[in-house]
Protein backbone atom coordinates (compact mmCIF):
# COMPACT_ATOMS: atom_id res chain seq x y z
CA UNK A 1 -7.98 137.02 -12.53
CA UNK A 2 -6.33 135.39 -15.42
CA UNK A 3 -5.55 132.36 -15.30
CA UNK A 4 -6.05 130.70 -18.56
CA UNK A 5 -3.09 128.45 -19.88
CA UNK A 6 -2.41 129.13 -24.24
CA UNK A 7 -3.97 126.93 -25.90
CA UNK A 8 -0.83 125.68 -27.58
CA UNK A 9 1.07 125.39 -24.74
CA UNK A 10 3.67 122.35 -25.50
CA UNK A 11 3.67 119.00 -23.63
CA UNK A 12 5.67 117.91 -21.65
CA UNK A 13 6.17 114.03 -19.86
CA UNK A 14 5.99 113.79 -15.68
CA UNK A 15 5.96 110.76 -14.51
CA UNK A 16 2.99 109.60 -12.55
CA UNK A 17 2.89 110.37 -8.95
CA UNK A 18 2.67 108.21 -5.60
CA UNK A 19 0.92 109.28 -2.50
CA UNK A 20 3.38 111.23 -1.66
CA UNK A 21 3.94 113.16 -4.26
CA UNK A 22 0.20 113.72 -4.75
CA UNK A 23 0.10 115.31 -0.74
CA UNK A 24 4.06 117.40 -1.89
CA UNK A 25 2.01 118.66 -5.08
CA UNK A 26 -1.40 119.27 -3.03
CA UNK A 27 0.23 120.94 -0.14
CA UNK A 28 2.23 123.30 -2.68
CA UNK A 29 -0.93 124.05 -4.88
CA UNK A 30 -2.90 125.29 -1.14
CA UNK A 31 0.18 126.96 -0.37
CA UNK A 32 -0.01 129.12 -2.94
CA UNK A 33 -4.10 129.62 -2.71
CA UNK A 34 -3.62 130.72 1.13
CA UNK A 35 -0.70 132.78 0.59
CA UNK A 36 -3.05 134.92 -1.85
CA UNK A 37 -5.17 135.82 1.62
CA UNK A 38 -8.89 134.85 2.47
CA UNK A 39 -11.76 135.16 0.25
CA UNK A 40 -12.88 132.95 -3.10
CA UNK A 41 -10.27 132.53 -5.56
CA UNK A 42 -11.62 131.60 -8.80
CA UNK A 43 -11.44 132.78 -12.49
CA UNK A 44 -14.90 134.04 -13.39
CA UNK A 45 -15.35 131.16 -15.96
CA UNK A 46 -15.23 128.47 -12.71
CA UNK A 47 -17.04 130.99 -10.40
CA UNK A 48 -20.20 131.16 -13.00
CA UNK A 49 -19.97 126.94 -13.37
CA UNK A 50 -20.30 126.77 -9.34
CA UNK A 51 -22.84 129.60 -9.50
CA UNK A 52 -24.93 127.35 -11.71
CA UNK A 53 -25.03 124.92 -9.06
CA UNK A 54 -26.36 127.52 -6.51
CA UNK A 55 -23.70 127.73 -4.61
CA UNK A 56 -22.99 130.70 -2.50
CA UNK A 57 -19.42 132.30 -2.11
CA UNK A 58 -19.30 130.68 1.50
CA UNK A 59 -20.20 127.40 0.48
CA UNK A 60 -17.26 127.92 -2.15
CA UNK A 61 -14.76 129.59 0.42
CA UNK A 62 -15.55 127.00 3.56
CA UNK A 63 -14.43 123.90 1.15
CA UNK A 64 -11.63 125.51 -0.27
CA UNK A 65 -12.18 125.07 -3.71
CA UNK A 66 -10.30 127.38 -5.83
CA UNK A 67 -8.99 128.37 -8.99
CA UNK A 68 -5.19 126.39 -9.66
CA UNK A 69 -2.41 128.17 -11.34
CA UNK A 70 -2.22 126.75 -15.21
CA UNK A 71 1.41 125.71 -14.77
CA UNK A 72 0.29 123.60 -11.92
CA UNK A 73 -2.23 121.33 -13.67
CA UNK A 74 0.18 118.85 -15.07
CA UNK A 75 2.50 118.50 -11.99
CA UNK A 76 -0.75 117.80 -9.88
CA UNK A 77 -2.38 115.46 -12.20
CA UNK A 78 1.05 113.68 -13.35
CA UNK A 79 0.32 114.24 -16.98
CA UNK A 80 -0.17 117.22 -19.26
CA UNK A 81 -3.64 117.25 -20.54
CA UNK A 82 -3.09 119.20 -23.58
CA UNK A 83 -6.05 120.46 -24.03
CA UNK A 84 -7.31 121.86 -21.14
CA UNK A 85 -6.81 125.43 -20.80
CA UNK A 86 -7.90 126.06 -16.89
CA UNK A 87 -9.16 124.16 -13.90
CA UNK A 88 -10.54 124.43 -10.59
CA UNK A 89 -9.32 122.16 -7.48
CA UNK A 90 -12.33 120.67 -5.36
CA UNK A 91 -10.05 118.98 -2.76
CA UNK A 92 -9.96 118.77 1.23
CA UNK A 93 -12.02 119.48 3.32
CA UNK A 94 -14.78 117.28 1.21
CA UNK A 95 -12.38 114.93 0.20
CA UNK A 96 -9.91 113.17 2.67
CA UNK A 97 -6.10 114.20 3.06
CA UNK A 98 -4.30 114.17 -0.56
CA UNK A 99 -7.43 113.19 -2.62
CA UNK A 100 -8.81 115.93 -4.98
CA UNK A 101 -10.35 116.25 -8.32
CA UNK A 102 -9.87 118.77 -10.78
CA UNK A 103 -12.64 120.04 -12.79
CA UNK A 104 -11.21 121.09 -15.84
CA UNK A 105 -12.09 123.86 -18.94
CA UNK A 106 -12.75 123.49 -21.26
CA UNK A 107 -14.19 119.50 -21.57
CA UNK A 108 -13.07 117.61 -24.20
CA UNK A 109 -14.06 114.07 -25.76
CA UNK A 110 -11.37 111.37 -24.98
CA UNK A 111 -10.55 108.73 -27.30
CA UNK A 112 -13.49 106.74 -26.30
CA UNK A 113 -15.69 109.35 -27.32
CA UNK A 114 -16.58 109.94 -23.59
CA UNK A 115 -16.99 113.61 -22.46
CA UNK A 116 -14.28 114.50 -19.48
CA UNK A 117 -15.02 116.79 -17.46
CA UNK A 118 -13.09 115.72 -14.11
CA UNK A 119 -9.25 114.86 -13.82
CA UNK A 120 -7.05 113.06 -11.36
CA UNK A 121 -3.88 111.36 -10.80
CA UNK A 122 -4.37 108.13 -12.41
CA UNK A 123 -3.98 105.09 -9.77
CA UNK A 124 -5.66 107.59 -6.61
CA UNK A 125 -8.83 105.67 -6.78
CA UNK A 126 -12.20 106.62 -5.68
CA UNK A 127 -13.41 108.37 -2.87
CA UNK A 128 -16.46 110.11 -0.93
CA UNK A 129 -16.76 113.77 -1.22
CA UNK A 130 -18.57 114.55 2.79
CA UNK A 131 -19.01 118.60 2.62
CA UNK A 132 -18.31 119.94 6.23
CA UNK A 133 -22.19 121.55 6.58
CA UNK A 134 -24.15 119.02 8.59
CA UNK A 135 -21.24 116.72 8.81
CA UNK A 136 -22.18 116.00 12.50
CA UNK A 137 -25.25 114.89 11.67
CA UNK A 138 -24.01 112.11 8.99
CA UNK A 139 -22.96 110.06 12.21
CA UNK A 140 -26.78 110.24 13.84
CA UNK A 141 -28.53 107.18 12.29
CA UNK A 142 -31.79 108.81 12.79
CA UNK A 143 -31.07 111.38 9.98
CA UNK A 144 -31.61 110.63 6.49
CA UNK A 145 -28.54 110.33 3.80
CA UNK A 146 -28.53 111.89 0.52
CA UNK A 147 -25.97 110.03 -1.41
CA UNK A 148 -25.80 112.47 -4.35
CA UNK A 149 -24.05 112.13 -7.50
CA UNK A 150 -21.22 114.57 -8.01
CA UNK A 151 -19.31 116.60 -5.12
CA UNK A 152 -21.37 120.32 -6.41
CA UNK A 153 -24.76 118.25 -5.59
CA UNK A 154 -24.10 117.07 -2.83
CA UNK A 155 -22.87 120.78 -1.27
CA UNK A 156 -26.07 122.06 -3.17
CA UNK A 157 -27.87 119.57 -0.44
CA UNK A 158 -25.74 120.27 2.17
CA UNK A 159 -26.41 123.87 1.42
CA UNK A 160 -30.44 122.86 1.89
CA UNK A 161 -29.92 121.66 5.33
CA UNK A 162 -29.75 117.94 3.95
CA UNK A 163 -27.01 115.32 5.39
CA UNK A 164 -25.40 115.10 2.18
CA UNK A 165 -21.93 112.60 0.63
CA UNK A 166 -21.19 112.99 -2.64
CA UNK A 167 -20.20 109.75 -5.15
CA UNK A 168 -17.85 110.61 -8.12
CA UNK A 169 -20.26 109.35 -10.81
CA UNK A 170 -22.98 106.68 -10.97
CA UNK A 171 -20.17 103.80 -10.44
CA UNK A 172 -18.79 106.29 -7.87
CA UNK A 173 -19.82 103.89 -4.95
CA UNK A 174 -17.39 100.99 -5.18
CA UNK A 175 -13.59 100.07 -5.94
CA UNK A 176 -12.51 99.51 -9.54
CA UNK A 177 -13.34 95.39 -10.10
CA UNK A 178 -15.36 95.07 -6.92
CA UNK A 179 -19.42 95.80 -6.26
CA UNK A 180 -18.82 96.22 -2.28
CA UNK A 181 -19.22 99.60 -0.80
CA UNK A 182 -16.40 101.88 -0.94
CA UNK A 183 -14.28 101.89 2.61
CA UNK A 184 -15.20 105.35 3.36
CA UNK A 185 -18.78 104.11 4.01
CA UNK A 186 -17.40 101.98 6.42
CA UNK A 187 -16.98 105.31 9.06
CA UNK A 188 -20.74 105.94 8.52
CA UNK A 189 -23.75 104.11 10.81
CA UNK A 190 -25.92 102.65 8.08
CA UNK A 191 -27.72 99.89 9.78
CA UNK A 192 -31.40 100.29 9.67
CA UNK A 193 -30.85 103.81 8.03
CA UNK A 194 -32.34 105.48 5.22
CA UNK A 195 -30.55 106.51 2.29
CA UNK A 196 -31.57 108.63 -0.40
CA UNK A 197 -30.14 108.26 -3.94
CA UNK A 198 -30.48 111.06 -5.57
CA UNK A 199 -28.39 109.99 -9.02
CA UNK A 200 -29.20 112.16 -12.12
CA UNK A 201 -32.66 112.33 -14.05
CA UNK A 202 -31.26 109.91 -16.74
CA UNK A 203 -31.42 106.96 -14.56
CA UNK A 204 -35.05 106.17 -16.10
CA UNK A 205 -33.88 106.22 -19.60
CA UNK A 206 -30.26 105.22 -19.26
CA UNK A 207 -29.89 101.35 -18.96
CA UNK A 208 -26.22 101.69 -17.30
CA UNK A 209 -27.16 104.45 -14.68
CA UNK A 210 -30.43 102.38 -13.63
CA UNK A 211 -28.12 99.34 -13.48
CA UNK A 212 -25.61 101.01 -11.04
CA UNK A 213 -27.79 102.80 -8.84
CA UNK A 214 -29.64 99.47 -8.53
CA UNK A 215 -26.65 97.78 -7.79
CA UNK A 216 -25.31 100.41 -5.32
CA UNK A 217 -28.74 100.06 -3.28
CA UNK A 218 -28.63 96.51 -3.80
CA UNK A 219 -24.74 96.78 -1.80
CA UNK A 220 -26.60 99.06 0.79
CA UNK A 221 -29.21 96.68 1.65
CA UNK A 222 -26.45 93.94 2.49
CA UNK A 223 -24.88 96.37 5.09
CA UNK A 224 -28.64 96.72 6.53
CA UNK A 225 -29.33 99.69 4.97
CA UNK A 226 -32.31 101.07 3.48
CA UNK A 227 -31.97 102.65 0.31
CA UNK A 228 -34.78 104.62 -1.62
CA UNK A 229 -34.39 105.61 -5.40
CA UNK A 230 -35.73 109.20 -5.53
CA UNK A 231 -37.30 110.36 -8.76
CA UNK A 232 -36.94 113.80 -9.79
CA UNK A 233 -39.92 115.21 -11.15
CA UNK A 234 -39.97 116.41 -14.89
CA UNK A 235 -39.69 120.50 -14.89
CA UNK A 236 -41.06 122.25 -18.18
CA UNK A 237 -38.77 124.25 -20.44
């Protein structure tokens, strides 16, 4: 399966892209992964990064997430991102109608010096990636919630038997300016419920991910929640 863009493919400007457009440019990148029949559909490079995750194939295939053409990335995303090569969608079911992520190869440094490893259209916000496995169970509020950082941990849970959402980074949990809870928590019973967070190992070294996943169980407590930090334990090289 090639698909693999050159690496100096030329630029070129789109202009950024409205719900609509987002759903037109969704709905025609789908198209084109169902017309290609059932089964996964995903360059090897983006099969072995999901593999690394232990997921199986029918984790993969059940939440759709696929392999796009090259010539799509830029008319999804809005922009060309030059230097990215190849990408895989991670889109509905997890995510709601017309929101998806693109996880993108290779990863480059932006001018920030920050390490991207995720696109998507710029202005579509933030959102809760729910995988379908257990999703019943997220509206009992006798079971448990792993809020997990990153939509491949939180299948990797789901995959466990866990009642599993996923949060798209450490700040994942709330709107751009705001510290309240994003709106998609607002579907899910949290009164009086435990929730797990299960954010990456560095939150006992790294000053900003302790100070966000403090703050996130801080916004969970006001909704009557009852957050627990869970600490990963140390594994030898």
């Amino acid at each position: 399966m090639s698909s693999l863009r050159p690496a100096h493919q030329s630029a070129f400007r789109i202009g950024p892209l409205d719900q609509a457009a987002r759903s037109r440019a969704l709905e025609s990148a789908f198209g084109g992964h169902h017309a290609l029949g059932a089964g996964l559909r995903l360059h090897p490079d983006h099969l072995e990064d999901l593999r690394r995750s232990s997921l199986t194939d029918e984790m993969l295939t059940r939440h759709q997430i696929f392999t796009v053409n090259p010539g799509d990335i830029a008319r999804l995303l809005g922009f060309d991102p030059q230097l990215v090569r190849s990408a895989y969608l991670i889109g509905p079911p997890g995510f709601p109608d017309n929101f998806f992520r693109l996880k993108v190869f290779p990863s480059y440094q932006d001018r920030q010096g920050n390490t991207v490893k995720y696109l998507q259209p710029r202005g579509s916000g933030v959102r809760l990636y729910i995988p379908v496995q257990n999703r019943q169970r997220l509206f009992d509020p006798r079971v448990p919630i792993w809020v997990c950082e990153g939509e491949k941990k939180s299948l990797c849970a789901a995959q466990l038997g866990l009642t599993a959402v996923g949060i798209l980074g450490v700040e994942g949990w709330h709107p751009a300016g705001r510290r309240e809870l994003l709106e998609d928590f607002d579907r899910i019973p949290i009164t009086d419920r435990v929730i797990e967070l299960a954010i990456d190992g560095d939150i006992w070294i790294n000053p900003h991910v302790n100070r966000a996943a403090r703050q996130l169980a801080d916004a969970l407590r006001l909704r009557g929640a009852r957050p627990r930090l869970v600490c990963f334990p140390e594994i030898a090289s």
